[in-house]
Protein backbone atom coordinates (compact mmCIF):
# COMPACT_ATOMS: atom_id res chain seq x y z
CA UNK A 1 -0.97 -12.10 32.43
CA UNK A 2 -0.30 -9.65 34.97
CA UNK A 3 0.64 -5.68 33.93
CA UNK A 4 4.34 -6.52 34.97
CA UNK A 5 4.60 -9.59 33.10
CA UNK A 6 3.37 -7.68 29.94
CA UNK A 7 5.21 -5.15 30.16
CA UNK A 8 8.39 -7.37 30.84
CA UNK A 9 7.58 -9.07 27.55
CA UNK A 10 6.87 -6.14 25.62
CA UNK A 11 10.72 -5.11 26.76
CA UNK A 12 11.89 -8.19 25.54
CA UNK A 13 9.86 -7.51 21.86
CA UNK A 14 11.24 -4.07 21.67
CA UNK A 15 15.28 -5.64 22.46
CA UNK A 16 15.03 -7.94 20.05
CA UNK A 17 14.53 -5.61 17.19
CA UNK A 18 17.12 -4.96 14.74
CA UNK A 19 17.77 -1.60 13.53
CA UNK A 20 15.54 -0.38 10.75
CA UNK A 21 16.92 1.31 7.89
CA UNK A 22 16.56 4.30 6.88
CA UNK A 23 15.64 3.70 3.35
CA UNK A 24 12.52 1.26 4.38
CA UNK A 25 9.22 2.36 4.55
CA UNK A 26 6.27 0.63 5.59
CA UNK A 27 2.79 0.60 4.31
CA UNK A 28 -0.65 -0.11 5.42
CA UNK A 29 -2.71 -1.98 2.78
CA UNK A 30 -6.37 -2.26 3.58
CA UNK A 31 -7.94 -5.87 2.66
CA UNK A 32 -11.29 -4.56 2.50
CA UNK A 33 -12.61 -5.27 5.56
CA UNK A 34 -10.73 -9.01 5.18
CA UNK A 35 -12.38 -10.10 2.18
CA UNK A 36 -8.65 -10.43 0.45
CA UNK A 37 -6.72 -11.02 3.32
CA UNK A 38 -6.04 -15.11 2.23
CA UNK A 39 -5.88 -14.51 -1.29
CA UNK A 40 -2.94 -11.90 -0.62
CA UNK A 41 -1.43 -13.88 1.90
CA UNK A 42 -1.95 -17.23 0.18
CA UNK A 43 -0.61 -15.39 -3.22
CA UNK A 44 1.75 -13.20 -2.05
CA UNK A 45 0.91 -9.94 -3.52
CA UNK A 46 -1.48 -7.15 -2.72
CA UNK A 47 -3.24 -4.91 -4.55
CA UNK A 48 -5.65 -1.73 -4.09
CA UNK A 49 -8.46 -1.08 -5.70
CA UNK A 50 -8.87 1.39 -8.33
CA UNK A 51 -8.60 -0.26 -11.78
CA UNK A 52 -10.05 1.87 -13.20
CA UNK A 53 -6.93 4.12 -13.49
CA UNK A 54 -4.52 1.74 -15.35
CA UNK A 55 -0.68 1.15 -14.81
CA UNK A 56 -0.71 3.05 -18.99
CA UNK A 57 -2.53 6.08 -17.52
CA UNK A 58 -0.49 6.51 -14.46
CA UNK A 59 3.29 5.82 -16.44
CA UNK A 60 1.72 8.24 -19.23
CA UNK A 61 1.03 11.19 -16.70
CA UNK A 62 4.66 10.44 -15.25
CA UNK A 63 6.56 10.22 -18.66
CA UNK A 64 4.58 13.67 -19.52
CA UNK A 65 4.94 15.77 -16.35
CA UNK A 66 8.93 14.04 -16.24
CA UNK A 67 7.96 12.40 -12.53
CA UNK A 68 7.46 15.76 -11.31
CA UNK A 69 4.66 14.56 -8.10
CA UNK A 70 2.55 17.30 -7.92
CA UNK A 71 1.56 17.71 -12.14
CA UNK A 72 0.85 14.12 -11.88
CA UNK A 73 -0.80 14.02 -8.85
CA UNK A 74 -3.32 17.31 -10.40
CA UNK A 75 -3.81 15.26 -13.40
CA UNK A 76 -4.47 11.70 -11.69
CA UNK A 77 -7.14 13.68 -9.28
CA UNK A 78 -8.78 14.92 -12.50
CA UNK A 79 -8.68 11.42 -13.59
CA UNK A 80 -10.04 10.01 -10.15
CA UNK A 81 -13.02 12.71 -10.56
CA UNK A 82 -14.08 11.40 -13.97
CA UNK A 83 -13.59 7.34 -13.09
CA UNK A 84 -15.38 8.09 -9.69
CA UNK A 85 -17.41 10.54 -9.09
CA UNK A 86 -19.14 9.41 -6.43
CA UNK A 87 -15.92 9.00 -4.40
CA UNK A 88 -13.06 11.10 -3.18
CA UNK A 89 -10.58 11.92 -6.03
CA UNK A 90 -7.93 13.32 -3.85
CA UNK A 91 -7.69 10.37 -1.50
CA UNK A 92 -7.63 7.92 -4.63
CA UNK A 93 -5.01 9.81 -6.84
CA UNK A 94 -3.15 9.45 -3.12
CA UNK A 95 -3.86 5.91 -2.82
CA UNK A 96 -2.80 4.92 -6.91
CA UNK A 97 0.00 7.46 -6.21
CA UNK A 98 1.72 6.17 -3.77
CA UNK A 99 1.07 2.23 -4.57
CA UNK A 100 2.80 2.60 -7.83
CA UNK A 101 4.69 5.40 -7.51
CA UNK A 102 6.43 5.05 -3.68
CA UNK A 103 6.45 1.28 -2.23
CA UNK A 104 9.83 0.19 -3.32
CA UNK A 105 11.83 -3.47 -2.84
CA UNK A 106 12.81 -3.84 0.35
CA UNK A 107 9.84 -1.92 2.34
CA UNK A 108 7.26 -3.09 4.37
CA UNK A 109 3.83 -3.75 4.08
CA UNK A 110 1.06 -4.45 7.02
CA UNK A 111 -2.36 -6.19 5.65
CA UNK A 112 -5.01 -6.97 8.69
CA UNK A 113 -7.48 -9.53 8.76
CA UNK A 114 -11.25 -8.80 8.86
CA UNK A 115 -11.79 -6.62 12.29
CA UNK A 116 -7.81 -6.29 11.90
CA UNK A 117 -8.36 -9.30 14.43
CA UNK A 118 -5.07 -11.19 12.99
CA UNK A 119 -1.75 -8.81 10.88
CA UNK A 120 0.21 -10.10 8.63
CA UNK A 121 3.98 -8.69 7.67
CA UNK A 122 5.61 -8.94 4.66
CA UNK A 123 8.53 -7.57 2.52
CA UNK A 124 7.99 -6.26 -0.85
CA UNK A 125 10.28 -8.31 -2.98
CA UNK A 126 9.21 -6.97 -6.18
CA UNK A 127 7.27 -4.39 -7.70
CA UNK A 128 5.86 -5.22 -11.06
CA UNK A 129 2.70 -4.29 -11.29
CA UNK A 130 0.90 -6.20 -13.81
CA UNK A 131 -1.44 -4.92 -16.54
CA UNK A 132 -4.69 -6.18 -15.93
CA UNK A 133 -7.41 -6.35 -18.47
CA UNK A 134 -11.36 -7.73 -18.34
């Protein structure tokens, strides 16, 4: 394809989208390197993975601190340190943060494939966010 052909069909990509809303929001979600990229897509969900903070913890800090972001986000890093110390707290109480806290119904959400060789797109249509337990 030839730089003006591209181009030409890139222009026809960017006309054909519809306005985005304000209100939407989209999201990266990592598939670890591809290894869940067909379960999410053949399930329809995804997921991130830091268990070992549950969905209790994180609506327990909320309920305490009344939602207020940055109490919850201290006390989740705290709780990041002690679950995993070997990794970065801050960028985990981020990560649990904003999965449960931020993606909404309605936003977007952008999952690659291993080597992000092949996207997929998807709209959240819900946002329970079961309880798992081993």
């Amino acid at each position: 394809m030839t730089p003006s052909a591209f181009l030409s069909e890139i222009d026809k990509l960017i006309a054909s989208i519809k306005e985005v809303p304000e209100n939407r929001a989209y999201w990266l979600v990592r598939t670890q390197s591809g290894r869940f990229y067909d379960a999410f897509r053949k399930h329809g969900f995804v997921a991130i993975e830091h268990e070992k903070i549950s969905l209790f913890e994180f609506n327990r800090l909320q309920e305490k601190h009344k939602q207020d972001k940055k109490l919850v986000m201290k006390e989740l890093k705290e709780l990041a340190t002690a679950k995993y110390p070997d990794d970065q707290p801050g960028i985990i109480a981020g990560q649990v943060y904003k999965f449960i806290a931020e993606i909404k119904k309605g936003d977007i959400v952008i999952i690659p494939a291993e080597n992000s060789s092949v996207i997929s797109v998807g709209e959240v249509t819900s946002t329970v966010i079961p309880e798992l337990t081993a």
